[in-house]
Protein backbone atom coordinates (compact mmCIF):
# COMPACT_ATOMS: atom_id res chain seq x y z
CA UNK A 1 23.62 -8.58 -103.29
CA UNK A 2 24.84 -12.46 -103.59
CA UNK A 3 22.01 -13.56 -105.75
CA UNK A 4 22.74 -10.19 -107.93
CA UNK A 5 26.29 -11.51 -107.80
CA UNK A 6 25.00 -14.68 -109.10
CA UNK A 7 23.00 -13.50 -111.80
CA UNK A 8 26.04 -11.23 -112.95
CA UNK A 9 28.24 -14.08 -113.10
CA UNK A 10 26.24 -15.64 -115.72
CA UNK A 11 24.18 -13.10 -117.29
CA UNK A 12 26.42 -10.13 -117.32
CA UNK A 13 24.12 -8.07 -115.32
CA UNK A 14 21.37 -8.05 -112.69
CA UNK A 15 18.07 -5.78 -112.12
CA UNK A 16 18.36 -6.53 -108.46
CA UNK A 17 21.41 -4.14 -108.40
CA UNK A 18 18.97 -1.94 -108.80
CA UNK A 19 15.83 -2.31 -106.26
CA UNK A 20 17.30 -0.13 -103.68
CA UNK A 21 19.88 2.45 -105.53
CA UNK A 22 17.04 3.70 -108.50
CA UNK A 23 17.13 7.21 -107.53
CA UNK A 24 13.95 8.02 -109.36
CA UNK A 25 11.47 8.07 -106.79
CA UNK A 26 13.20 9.81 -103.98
CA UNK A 27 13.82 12.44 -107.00
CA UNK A 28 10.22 12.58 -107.79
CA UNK A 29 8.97 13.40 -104.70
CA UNK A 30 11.70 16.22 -103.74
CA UNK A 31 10.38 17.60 -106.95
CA UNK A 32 7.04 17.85 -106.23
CA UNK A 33 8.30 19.68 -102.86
CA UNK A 34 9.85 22.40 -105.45
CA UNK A 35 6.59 22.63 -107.47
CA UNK A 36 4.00 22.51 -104.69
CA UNK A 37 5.88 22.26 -101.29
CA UNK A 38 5.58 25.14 -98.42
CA UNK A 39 7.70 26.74 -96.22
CA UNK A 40 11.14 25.78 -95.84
CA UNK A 41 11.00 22.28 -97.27
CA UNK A 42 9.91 23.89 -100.63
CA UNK A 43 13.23 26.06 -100.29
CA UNK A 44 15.40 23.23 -99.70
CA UNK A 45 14.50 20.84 -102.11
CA UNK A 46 16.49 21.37 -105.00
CA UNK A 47 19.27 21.30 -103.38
CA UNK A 48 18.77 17.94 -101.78
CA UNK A 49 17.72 16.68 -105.12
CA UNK A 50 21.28 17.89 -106.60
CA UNK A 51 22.70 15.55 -103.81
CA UNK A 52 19.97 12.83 -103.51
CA UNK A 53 20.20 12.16 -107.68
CA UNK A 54 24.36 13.22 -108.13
CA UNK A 55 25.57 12.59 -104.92
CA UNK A 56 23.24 9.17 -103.89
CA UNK A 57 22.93 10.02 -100.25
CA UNK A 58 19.16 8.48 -100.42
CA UNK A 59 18.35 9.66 -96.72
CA UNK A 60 18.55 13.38 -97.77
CA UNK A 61 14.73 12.82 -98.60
CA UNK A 62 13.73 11.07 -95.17
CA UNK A 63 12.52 13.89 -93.47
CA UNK A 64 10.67 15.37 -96.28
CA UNK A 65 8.59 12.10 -95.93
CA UNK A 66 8.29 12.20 -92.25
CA UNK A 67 6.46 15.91 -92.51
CA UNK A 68 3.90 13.97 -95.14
CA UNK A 69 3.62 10.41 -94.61
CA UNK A 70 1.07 9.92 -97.00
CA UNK A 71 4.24 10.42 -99.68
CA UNK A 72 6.02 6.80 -98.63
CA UNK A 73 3.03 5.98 -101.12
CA UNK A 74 4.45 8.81 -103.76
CA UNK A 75 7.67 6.13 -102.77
CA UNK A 76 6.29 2.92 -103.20
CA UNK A 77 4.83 3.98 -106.75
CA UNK A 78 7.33 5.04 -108.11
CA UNK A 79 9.66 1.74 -107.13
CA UNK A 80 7.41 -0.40 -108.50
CA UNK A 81 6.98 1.28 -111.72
CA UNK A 82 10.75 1.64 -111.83
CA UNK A 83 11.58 -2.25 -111.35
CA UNK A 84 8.36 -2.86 -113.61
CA UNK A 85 10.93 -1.02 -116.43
CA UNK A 86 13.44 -2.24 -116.18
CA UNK A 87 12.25 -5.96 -115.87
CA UNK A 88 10.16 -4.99 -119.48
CA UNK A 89 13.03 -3.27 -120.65
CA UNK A 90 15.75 -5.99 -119.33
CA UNK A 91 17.97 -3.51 -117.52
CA UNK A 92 20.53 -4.53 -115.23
CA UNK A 93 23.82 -3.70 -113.59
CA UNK A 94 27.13 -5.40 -113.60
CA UNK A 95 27.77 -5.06 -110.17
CA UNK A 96 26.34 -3.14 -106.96
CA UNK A 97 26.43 0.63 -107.61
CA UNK A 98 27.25 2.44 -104.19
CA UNK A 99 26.41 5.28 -103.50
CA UNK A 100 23.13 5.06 -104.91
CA UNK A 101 23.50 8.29 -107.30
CA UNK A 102 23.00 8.12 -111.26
CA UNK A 103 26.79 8.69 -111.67
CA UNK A 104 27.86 5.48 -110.10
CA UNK A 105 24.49 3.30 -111.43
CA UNK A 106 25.83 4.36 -115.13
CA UNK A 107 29.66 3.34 -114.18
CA UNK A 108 27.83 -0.20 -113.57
CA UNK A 109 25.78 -0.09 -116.36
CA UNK A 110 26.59 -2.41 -119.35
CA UNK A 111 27.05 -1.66 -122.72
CA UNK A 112 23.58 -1.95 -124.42
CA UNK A 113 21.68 -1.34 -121.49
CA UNK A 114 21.97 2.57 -120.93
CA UNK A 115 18.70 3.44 -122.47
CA UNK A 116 16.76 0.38 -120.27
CA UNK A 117 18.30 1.87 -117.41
CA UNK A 118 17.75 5.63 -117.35
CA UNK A 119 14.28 4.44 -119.07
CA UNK A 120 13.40 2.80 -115.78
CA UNK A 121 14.66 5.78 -113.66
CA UNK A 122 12.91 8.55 -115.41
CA UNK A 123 9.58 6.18 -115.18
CA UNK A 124 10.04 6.03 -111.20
CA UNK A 125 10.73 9.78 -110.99
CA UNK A 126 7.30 10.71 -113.12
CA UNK A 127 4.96 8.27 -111.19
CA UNK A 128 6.38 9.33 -107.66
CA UNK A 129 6.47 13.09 -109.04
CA UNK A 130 3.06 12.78 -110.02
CA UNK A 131 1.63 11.03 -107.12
CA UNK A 132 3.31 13.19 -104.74
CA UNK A 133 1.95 16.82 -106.07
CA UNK A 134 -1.58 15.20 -105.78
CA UNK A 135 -0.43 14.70 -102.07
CA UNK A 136 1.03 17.80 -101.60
CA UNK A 137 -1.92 19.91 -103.17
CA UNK A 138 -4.19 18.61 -100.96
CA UNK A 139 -1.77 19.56 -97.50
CA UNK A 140 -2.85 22.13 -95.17
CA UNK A 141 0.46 22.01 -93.57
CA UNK A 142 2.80 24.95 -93.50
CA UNK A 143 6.10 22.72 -94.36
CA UNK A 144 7.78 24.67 -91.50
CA UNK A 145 8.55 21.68 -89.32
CA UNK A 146 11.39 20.41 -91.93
CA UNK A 147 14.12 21.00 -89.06
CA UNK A 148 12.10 18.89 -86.75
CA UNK A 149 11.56 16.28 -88.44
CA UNK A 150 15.36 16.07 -89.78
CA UNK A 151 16.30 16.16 -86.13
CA UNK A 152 13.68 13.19 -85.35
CA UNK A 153 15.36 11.31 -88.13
CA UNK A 154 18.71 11.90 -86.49
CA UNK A 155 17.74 10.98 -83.44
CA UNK A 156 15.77 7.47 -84.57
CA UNK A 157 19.18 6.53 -86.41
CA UNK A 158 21.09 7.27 -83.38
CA UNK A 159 18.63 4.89 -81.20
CA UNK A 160 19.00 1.99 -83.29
CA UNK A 161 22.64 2.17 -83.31
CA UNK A 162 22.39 2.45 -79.59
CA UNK A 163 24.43 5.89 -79.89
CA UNK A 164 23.93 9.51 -78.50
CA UNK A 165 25.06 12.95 -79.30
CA UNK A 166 27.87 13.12 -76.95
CA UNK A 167 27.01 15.87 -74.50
CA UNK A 168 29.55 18.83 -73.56
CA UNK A 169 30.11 17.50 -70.38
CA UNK A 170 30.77 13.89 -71.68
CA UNK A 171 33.60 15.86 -74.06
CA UNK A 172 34.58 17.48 -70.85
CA UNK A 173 35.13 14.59 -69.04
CA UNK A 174 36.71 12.46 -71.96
CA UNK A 175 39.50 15.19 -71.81
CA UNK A 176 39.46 15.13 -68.61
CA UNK A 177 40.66 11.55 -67.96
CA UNK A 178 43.74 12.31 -70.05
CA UNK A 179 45.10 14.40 -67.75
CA UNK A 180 47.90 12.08 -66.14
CA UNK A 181 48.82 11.03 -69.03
CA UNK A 182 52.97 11.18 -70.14
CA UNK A 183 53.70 8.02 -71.98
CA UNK A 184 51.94 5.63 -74.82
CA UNK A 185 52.63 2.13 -74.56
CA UNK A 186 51.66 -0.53 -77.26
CA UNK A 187 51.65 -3.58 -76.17
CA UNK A 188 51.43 -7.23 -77.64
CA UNK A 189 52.34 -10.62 -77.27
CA UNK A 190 55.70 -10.06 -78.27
CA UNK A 191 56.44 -6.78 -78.10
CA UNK A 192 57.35 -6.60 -81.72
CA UNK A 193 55.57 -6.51 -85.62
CA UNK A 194 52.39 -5.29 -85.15
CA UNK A 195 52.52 -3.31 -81.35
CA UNK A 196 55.56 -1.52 -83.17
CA UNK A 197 53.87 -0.22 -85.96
CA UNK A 198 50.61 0.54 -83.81
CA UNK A 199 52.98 2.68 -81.93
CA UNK A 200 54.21 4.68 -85.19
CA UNK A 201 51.03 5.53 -86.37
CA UNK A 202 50.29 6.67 -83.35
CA UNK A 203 53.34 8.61 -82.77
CA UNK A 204 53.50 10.30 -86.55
CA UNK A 205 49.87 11.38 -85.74
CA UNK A 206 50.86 13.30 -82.32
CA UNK A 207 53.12 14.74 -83.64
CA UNK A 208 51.06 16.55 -86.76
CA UNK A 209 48.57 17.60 -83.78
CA UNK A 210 51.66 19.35 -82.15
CA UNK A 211 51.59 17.57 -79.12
CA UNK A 212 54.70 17.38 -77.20
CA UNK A 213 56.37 15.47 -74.07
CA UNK A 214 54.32 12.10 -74.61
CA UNK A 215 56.01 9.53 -75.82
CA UNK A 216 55.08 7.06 -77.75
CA UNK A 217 56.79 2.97 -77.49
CA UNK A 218 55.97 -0.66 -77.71
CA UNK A 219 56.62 -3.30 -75.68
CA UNK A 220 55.85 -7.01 -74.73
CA UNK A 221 52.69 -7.26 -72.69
CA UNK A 222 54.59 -9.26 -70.02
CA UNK A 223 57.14 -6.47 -69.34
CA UNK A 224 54.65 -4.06 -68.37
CA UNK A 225 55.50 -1.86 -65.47
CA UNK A 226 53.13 -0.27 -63.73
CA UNK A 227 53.27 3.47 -63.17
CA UNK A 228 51.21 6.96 -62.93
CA UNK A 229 50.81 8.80 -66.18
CA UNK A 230 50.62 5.67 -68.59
CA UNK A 231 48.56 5.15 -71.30
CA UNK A 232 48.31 1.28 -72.58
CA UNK A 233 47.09 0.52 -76.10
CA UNK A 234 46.88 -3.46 -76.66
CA UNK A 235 44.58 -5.83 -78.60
CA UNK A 236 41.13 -6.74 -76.70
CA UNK A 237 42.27 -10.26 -76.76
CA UNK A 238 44.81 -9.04 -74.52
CA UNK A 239 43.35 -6.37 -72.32
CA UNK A 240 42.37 -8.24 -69.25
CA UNK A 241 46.43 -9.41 -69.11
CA UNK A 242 47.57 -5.71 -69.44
CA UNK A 243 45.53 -4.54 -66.82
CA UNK A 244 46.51 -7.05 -64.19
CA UNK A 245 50.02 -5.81 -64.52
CA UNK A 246 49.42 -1.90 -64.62
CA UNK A 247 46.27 -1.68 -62.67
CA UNK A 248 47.40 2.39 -62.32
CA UNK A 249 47.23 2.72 -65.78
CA UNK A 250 44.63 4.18 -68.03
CA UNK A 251 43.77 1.15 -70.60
CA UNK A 252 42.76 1.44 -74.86
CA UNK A 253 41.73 -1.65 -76.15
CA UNK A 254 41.44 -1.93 -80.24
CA UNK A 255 40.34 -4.31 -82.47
CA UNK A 256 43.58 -4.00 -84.89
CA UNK A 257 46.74 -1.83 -84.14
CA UNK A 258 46.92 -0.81 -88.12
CA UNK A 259 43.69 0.52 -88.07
CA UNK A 260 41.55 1.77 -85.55
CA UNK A 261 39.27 5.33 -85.08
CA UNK A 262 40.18 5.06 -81.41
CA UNK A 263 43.71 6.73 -81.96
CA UNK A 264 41.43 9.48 -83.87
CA UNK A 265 40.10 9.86 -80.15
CA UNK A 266 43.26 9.55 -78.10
CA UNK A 267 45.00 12.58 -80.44
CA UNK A 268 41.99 14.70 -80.02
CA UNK A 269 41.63 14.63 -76.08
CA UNK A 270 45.22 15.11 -76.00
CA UNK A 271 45.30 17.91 -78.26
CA UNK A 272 42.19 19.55 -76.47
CA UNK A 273 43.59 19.03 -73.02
CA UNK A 274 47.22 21.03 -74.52
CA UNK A 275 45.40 23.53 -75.51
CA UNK A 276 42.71 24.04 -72.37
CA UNK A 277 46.04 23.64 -69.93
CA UNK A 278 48.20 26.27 -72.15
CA UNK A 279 45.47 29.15 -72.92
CA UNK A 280 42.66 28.58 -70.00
CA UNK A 281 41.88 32.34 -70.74
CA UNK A 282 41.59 32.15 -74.10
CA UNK A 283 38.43 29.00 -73.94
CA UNK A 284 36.67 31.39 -71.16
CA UNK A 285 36.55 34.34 -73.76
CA UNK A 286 35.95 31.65 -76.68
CA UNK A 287 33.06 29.95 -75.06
CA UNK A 288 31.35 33.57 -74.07
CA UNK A 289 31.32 34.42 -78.12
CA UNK A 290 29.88 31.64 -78.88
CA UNK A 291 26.99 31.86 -75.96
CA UNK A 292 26.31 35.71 -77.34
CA UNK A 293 25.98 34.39 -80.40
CA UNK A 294 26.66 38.02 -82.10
CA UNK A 295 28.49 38.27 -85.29
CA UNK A 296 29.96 41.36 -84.06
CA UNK A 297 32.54 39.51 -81.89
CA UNK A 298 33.89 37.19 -85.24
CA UNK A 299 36.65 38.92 -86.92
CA UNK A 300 35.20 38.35 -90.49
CA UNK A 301 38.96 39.70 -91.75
CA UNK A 302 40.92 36.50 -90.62
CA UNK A 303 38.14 34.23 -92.12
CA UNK A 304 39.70 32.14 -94.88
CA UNK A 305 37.45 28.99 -94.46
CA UNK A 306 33.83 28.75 -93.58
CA UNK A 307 33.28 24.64 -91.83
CA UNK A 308 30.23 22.62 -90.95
CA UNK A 309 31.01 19.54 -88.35
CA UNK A 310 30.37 16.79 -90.11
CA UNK A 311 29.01 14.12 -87.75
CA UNK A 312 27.87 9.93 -87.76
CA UNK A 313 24.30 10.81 -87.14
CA UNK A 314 23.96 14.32 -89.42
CA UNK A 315 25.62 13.48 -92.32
CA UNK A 316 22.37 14.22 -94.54
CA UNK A 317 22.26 17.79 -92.90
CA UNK A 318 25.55 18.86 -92.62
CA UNK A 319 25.90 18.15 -96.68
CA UNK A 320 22.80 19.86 -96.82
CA UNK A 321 23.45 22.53 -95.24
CA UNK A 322 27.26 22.86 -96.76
CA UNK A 323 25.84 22.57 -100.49
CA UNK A 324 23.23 26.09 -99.16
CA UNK A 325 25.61 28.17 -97.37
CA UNK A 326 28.28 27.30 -100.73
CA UNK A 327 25.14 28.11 -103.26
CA UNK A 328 24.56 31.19 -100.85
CA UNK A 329 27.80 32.27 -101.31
CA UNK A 330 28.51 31.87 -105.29
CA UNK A 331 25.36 33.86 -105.71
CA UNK A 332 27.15 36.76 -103.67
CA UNK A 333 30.47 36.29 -105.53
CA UNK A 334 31.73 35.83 -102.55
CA UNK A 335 35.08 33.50 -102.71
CA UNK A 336 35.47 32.35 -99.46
CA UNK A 337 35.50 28.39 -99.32
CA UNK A 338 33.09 26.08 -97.81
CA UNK A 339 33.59 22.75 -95.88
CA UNK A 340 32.43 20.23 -94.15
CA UNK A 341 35.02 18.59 -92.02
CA UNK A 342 35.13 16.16 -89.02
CA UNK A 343 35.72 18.22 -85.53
CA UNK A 344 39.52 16.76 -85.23
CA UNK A 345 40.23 17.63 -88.16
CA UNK A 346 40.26 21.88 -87.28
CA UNK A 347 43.09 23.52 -87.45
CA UNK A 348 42.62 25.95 -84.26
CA UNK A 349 43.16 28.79 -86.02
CA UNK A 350 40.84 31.97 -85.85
CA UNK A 351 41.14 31.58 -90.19
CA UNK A 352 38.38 29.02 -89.69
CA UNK A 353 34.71 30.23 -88.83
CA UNK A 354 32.40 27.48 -87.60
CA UNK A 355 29.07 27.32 -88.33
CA UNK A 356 27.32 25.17 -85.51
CA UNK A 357 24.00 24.71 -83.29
CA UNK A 358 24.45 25.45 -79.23
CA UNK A 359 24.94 21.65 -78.80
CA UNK A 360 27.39 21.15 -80.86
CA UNK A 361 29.65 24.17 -80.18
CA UNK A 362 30.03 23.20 -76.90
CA UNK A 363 32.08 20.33 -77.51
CA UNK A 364 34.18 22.03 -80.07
CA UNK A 365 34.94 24.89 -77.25
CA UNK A 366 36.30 21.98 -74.83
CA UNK A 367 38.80 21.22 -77.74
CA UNK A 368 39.63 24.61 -79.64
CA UNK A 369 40.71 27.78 -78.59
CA UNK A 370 41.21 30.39 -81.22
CA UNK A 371 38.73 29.15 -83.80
CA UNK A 372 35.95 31.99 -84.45
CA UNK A 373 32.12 30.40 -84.40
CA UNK A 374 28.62 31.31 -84.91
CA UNK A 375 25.90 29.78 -83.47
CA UNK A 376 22.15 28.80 -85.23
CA UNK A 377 19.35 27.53 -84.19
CA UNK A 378 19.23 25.53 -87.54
CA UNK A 379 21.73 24.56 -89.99
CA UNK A 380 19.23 25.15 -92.85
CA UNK A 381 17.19 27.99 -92.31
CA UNK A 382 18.26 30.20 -89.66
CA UNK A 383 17.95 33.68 -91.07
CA UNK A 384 21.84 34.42 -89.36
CA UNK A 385 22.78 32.93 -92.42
CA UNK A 386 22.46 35.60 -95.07
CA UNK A 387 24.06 38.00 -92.33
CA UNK A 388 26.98 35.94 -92.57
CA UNK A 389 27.28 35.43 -96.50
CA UNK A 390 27.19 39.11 -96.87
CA UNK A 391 29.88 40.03 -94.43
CA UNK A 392 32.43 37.26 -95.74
CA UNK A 393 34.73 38.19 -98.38
């Protein structure tokens, strides 16, 4: 990016903007998976291409090339003949175009250069189409081991980010340790500015969840007092000081008070431990729907929005999977909407029907209640569904 910054400064434009977000050859090879592909990848491909090419989520295609590995060839054709264009052709973009989808490579096109562009695109698309349905011809597979090799993806992201799938009793146990907890306390150097508007974001976001009796205040890390039931948030800088003086204390440290995912986290296990505390009867019966599994316990009347979880480490299958069920359900005129949402933002209402694998569901039963779930074995494919689709309005 720098040296394309360089070259944009005095030429107007740069191919390098290009190398990685061409589109053409992951297009190419998904395809050939339409054409000549088996099985459940064959089914899925067009729509990952509609988000691979429009939406420029590149790693949609991953796993398609992790069934075949013969295709990063299909891959490596097709970028060279791409760049090869758009050198000849003297294409270039005015500045990095992110996501990699054609819509935002054309915003950063220049004027003049729209034809070397898509010129270079549509090359990489043929040459990686072409070389991929010689490759797929020729395969004895039966395609059906898309959903494993999605899931391998998932997990080889998640190693070299040195992160896991947080496991139901890690949720459990994250709620858990919020139990004592009565009072938010932001504290900084001085007890003003920055602490003080920590603490109002904080505070405005407790109370959308509906949580009630914590408070939320600032203060001056040296006036600390300790007590039970405290929750201090201060800068890491300053961590160590606050928990000399309220060793009792559970202890947040965050990089900046105006912005920071962790009060994302705080909310949730607050909200999840109101609502386990107030309706302990209500999780028992929710968790033993979502163990049966049977679509005869959802109430398919209440249903006003069908979610996906969206998730760090299955992004690419969650959209996936969103953009099928959606497709699923315009070709039933059915009007029900579809969305994929983060699990804290749920309202826990039983007008929301989760679709989610066994893992997942159980953490969203340690934080909702009343929302109505159904459990797949795969986001994708499971044949559960169709069932679904046809008994939503």
């Amino acid at each position: 990016v720098p040296l394309g910054i360089q070259q944009a400064s005095t030429a107007g434009k740069s191919v390098l903007f290009l190398l990685e977000s061409n589109p053409g050859p992951g297009l190419g090879i998904l395809l050939a998976f339409m054409f000549f592909g088996k099985g459940s990848a064959k089914g899925s491909a067009p729509g990952a291409a509609i988000i691979h090419f429009f939406g420029g989520i590149h790693e949609i295609y991953f796993p398609y090339i992790l069934m075949k590995p013969a295709l990063i060839l299909a891959a490596i054709a097709g970028g060279v003949s791409g760049t090869f264009t758009f050198q000849l052709l003297g294409a270039g973009l005015k500045a990095a175009a992110s996501p990699g989808s054609i819509i935002a490579i054309l915003l950063m096109t220049p004027k003049g250069s729209y034809l070397a562009v898509l010129s270079g695109v549509f090359v990489a698309a043929v040459v990686s189409f072409l070389v991929a349905s010689v490759i797929l011809k020729h395969d004895k597979s039966t395609g059906d081991d898309l959903a494993e090799k999605q899931a391998e993806m998932e997990a080889m992201k998640a190693e070299s980010k040195g992160k896991e799938m947080p496991s139901s009793q890690a949720a459990q146990d994250s709620v858990d340790s919020y139990a004592d907890v009565k009072k938010i306390i932001f504290a900084c150097d001085a007890g003003m500015g920055s602490s003080a508007m920590g603490a109002s974001l904080l505070r405005d976001k407790v109370k959308k969840a509906g949580i009630k009796d914590i408070s939320v205040t600032n203060t001056a890390v040296n006036r600390l007092k300790d007590e039970q039931g405290l929750l201090v948030v201060t800068q890491e800088e300053l961590a160590e000081r606050a928990l000399q003086r309220t060793p009792s204390a559970m202890h947040v440290s965050v990089d900046n008070f105006l912005s920071s995912p962790k009060y994302d986290e705080i909310v949730a296990n607050l909200k999840a431990l109101s609502q386990i505390q107030d309706k302990p009867q209500a999780t028992e019966n929710t968790v033993k729907t979502a163990e049966a599994g049977d679509l005869g316990n959802v109430d398919f009347t209440k249903v006003e929005e069908v979610n996906f979880i969206r998730h760090d480490q299955h992004i690419g299958t969650v959209t996936m999977a969103t953009s099928l069920f959606s497709d699923s359900m315009k070709k039933a005129n059915k009007q029900t909407p579809v969305k994929a949402v983060r699990i804290n933002e749920l309202e826990d209402s039983d007008k929301h029907l989760v679709i989610v694998t066994a893992a997942a569901k159980k953490n969203l039963a340690v934080r909702y209640t009343d929302i109505q779930t159904v459990v797949v074995d795969d986001l994708l494919t499971d044949k559960k569904l169709q069932d679904v689709v046809a008994k939503l309005k």
